[in-house]
C-alpha atoms as a PDB file:
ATOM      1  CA  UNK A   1      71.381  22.880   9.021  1.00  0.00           C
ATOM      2  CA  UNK A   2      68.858  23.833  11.317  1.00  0.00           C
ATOM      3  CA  UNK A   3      68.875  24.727  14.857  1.00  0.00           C
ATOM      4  CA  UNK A   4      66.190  23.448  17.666  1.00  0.00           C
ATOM      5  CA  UNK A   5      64.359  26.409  19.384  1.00  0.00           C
ATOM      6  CA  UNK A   6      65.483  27.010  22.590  1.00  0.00           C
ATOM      7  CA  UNK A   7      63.574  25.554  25.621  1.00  0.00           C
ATOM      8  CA  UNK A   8      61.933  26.790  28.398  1.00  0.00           C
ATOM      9  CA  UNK A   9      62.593  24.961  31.703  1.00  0.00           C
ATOM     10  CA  UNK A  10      60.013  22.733  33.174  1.00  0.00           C
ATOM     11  CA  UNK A  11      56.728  24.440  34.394  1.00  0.00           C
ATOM     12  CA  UNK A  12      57.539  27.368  32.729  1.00  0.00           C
ATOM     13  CA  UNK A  13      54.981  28.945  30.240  1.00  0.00           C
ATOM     14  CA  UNK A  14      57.495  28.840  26.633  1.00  0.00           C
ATOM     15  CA  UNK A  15      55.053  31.765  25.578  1.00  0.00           C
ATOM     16  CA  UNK A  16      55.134  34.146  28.419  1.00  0.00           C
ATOM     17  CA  UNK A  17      57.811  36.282  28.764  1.00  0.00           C
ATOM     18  CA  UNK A  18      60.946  35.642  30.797  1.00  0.00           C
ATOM     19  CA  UNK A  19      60.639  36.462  34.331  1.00  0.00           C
ATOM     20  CA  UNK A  20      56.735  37.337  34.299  1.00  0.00           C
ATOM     21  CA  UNK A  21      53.618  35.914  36.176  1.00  0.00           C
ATOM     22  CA  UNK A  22      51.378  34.592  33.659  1.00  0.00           C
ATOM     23  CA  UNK A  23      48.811  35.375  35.826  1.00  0.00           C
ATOM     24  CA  UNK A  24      49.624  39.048  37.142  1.00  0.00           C
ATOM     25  CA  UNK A  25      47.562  40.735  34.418  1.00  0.00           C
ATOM     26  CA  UNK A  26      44.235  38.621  35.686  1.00  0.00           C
ATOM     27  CA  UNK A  27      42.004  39.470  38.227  1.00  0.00           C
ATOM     28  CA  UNK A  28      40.781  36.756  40.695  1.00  0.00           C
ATOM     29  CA  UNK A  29      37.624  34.561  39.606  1.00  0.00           C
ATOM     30  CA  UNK A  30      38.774  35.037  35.932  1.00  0.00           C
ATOM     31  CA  UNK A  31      38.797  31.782  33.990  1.00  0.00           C
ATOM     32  CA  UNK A  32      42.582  30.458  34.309  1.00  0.00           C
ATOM     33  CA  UNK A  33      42.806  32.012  37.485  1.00  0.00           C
ATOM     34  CA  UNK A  34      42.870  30.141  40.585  1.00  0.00           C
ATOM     35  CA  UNK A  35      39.947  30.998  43.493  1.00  0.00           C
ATOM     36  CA  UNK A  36      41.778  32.865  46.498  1.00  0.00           C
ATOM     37  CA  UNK A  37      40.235  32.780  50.012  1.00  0.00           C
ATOM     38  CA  UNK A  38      37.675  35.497  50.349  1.00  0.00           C
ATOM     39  CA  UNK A  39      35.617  34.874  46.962  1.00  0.00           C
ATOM     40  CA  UNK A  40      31.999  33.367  46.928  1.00  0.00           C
ATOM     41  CA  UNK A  41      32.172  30.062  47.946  1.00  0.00           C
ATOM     42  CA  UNK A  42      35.586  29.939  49.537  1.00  0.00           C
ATOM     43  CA  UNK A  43      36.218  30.443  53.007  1.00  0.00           C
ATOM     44  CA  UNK A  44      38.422  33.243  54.779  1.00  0.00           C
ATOM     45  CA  UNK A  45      38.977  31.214  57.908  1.00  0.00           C
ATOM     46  CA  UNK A  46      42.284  28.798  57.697  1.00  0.00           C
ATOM     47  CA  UNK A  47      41.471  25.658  58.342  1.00  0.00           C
ATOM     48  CA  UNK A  48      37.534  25.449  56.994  1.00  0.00           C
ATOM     49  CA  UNK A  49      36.895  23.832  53.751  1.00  0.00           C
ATOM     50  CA  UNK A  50      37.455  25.371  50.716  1.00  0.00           C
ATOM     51  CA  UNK A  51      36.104  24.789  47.451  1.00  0.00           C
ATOM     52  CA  UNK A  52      38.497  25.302  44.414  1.00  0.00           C
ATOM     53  CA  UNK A  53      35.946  26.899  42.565  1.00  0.00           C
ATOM     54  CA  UNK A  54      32.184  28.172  42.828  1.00  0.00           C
ATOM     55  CA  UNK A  55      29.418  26.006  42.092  1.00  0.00           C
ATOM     56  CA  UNK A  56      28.657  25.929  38.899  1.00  0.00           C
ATOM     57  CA  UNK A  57      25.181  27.607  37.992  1.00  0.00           C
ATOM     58  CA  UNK A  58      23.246  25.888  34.918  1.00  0.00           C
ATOM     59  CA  UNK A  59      22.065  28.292  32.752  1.00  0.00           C
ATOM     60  CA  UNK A  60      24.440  30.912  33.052  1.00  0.00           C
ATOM     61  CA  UNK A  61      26.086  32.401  29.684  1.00  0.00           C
ATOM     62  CA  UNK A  62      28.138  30.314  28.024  1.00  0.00           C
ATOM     63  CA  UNK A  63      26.681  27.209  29.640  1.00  0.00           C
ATOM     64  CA  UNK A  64      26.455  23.681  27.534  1.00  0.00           C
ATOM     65  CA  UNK A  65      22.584  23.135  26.454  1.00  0.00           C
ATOM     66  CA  UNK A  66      21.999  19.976  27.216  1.00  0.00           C
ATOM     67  CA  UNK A  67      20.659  17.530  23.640  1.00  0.00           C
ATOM     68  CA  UNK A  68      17.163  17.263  23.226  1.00  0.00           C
ATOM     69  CA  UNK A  69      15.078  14.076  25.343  1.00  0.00           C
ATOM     70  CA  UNK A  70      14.796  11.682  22.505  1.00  0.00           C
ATOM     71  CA  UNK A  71      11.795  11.842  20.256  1.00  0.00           C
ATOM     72  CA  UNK A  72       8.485   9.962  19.931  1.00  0.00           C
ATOM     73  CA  UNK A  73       9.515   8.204  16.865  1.00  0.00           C
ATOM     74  CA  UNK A  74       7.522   4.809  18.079  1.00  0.00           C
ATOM     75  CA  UNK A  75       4.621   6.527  18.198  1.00  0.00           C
ATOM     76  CA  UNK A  76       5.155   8.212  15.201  1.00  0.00           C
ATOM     77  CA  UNK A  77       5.266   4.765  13.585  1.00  0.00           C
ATOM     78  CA  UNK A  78       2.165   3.668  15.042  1.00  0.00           C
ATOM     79  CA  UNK A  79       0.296   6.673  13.976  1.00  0.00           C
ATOM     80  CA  UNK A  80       1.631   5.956  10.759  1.00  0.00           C
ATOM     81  CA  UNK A  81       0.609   2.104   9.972  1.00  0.00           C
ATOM     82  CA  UNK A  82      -2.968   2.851  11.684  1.00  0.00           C
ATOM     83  CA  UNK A  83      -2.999   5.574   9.185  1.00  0.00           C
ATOM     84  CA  UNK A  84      -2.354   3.412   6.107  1.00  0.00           C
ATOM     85  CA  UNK A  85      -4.591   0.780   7.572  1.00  0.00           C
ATOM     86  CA  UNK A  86      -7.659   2.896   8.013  1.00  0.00           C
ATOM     87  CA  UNK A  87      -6.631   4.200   4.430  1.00  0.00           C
ATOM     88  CA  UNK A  88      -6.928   0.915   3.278  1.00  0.00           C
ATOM     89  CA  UNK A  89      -9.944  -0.074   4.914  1.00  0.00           C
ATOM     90  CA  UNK A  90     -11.697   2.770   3.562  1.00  0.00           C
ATOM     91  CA  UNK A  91     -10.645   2.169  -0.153  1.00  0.00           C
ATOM     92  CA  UNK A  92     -11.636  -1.312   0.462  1.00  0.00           C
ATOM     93  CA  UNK A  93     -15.436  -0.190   1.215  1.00  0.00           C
ATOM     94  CA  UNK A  94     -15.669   2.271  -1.304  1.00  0.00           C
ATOM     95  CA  UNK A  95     -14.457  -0.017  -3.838  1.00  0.00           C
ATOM     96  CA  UNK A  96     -17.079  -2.748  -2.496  1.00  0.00           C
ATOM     97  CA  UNK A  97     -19.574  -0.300  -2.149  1.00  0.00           C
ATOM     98  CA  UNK A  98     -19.246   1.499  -5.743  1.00  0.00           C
ATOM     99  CA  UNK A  99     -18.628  -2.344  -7.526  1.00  0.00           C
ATOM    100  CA  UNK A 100     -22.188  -3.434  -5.795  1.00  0.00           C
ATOM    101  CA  UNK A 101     -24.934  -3.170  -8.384  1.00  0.00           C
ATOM    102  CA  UNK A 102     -28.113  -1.308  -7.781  1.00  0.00           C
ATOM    103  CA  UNK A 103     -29.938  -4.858  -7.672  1.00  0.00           C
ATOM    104  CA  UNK A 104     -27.747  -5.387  -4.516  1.00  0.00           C
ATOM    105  CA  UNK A 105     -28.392  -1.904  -2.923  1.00  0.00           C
ATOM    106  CA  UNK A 106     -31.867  -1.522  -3.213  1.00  0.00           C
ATOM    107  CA  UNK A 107     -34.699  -2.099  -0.809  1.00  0.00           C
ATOM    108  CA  UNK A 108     -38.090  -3.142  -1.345  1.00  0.00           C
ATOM    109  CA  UNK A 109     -40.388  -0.535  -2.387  1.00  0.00           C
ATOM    110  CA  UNK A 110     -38.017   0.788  -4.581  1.00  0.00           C
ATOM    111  CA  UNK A 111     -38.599   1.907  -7.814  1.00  0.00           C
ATOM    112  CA  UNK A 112     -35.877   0.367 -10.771  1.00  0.00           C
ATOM    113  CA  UNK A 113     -35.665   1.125 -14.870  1.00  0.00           C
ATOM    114  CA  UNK A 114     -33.854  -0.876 -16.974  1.00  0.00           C
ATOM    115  CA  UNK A 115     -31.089   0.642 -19.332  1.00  0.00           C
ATOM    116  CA  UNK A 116     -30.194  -2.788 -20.735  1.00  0.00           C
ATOM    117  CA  UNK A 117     -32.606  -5.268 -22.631  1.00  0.00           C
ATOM    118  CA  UNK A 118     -34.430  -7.803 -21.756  1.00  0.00           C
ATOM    119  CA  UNK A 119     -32.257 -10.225 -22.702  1.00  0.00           C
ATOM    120  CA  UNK A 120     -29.272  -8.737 -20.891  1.00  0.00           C
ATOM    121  CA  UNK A 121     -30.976  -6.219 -18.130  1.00  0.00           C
ATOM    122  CA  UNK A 122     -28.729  -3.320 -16.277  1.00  0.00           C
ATOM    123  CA  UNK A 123     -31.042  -2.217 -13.716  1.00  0.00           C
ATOM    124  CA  UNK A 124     -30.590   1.239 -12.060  1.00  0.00           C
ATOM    125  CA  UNK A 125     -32.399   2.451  -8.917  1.00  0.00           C
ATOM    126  CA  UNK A 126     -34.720   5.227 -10.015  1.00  0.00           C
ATOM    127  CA  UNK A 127     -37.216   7.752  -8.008  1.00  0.00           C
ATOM    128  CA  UNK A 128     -40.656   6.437  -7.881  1.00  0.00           C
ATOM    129  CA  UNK A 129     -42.093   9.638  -9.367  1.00  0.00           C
ATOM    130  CA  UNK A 130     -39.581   9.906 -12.219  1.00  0.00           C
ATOM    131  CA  UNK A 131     -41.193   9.401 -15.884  1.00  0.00           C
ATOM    132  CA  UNK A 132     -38.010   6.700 -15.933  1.00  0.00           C
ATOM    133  CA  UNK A 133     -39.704   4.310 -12.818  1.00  0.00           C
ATOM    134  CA  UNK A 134     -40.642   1.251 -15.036  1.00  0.00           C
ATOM    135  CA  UNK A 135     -40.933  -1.363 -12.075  1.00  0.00           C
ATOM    136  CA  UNK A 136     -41.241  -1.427  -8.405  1.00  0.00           C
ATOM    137  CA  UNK A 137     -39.483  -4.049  -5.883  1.00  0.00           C
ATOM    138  CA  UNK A 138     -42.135  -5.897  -3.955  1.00  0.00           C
ATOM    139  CA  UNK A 139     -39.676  -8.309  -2.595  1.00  0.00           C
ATOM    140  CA  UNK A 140     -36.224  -9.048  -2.394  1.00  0.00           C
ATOM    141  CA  UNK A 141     -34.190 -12.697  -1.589  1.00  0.00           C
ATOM    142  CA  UNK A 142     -30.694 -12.314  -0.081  1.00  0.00           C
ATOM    143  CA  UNK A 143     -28.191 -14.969  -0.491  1.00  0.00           C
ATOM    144  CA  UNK A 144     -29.885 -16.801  -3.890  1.00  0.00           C
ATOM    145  CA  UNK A 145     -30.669 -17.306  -7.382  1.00  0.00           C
ATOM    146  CA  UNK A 146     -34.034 -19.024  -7.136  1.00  0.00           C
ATOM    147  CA  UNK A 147     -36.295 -16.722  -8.989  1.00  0.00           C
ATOM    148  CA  UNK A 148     -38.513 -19.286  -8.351  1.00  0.00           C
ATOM    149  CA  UNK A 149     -39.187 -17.542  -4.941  1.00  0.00           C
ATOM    150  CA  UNK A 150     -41.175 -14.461  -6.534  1.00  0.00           C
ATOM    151  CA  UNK A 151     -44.179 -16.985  -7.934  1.00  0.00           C
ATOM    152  CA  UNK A 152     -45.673 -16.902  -4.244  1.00  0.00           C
ATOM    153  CA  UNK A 153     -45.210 -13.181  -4.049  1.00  0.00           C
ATOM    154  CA  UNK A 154     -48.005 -11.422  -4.554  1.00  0.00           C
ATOM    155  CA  UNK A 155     -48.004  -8.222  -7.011  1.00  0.00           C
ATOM    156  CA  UNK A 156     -45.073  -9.993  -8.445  1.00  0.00           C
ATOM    157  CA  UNK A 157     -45.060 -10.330 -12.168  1.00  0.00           C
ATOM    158  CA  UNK A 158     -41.232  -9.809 -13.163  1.00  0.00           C
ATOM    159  CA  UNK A 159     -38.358 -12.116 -10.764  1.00  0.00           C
ATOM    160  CA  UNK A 160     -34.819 -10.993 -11.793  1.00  0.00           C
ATOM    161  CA  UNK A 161     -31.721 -12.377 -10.074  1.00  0.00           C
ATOM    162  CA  UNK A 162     -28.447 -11.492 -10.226  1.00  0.00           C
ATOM    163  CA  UNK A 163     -25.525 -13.645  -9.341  1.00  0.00           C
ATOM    164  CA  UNK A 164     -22.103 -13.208  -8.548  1.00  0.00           C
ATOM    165  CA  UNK A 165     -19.152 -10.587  -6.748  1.00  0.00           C
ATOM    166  CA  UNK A 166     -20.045 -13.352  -3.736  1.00  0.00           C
ATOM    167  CA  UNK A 167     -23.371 -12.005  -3.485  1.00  0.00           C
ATOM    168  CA  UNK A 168     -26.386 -13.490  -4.974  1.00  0.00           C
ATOM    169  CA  UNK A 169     -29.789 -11.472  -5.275  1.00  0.00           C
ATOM    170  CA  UNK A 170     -33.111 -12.077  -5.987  1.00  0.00           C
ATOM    171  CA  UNK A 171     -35.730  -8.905  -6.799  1.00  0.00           C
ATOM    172  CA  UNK A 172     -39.309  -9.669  -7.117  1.00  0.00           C
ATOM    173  CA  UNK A 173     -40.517  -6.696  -9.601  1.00  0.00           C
ATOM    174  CA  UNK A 174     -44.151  -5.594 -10.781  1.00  0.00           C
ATOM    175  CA  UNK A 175     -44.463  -2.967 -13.467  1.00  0.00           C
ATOM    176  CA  UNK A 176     -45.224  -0.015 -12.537  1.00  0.00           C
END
């Protein structure tokens, strides 16, 4: 059988020993230690407001940091989806751009050689003083396949039209 420690009247410390002021060891202003009149902040006149303790001083050592202001995360978002969109925008063009054939690109006055045949033509953009310059474009039709178009051209003796990727073409060629 056991027996219950023994126990210390009420408002006593149970840890301090009998007969002792906690407090005795501490000097005023110490943490645990109730302000006395005299300190900073409390007054020495009777009957004047007192303050039970001094105001309290942010920053200090051992003072609570307060949490960080919450972050810009919305923005971060945004920044993110305009990112991808401008992304994809851009892969969009280039993949346009690079799937357009040189018969769609070119301008009149351009020189062209074919690396095809004549049955099935593949014509590339060329310089006009390369040995590979077989014709010139005198005129070029937007928007249709009517090769019928380059017979009032003049200088024209080639029409070639390409159709197709939503974009229909029609180059009026001499030979060069």
């Amino acid at each position: 059988m056991t027996t219950p420690p023994p126990q210390a009247p009420q408002g006593q410390n149970p840890f301090s020993p009998q007969g002792q002021n906690p407090y005795a060891a501490q000097q005023p202003g110490q943490p645990g230690v109730p302000p006395q009149a005299g300190q900073p902040g409390i007054p020495s006149q009777p009957g004047a407001p007192t303050q039970p303790y001094p105001p309290f001083q942010q920053g200090g050592p051992g003072a609570p940091v307060p949490p960080p202001a919450p972050g810009r995360r919305v923005s971060k978002k945004v920044l993110r989806v305009v990112g991808f969109i401008v992304i994809a925008i851009v892969i969009a063009l280039g993949k346009w751009y690079l799937g357009q054939s040189d018969a769609e690109t070119t301008a009149v006055g351009s020189c062209m050689h074919n690396e095809g045949t004549q049955v099935s033509p593949d014509l590339k953009t060329v310089d006009c003083s390369s040995g590979d310059a077989e014709y010139k474009v005198v005129e070029k039709f937007e928007n249709t396949s009517d090769d019928s178009k380059c017979e009032s051209v003049k200088d024209a003796t080639i029409a070639y039209y390409q159709t197709g990727n939503n974009h229909d073409v029609v180059l009026c060629l001499k030979e060069v």
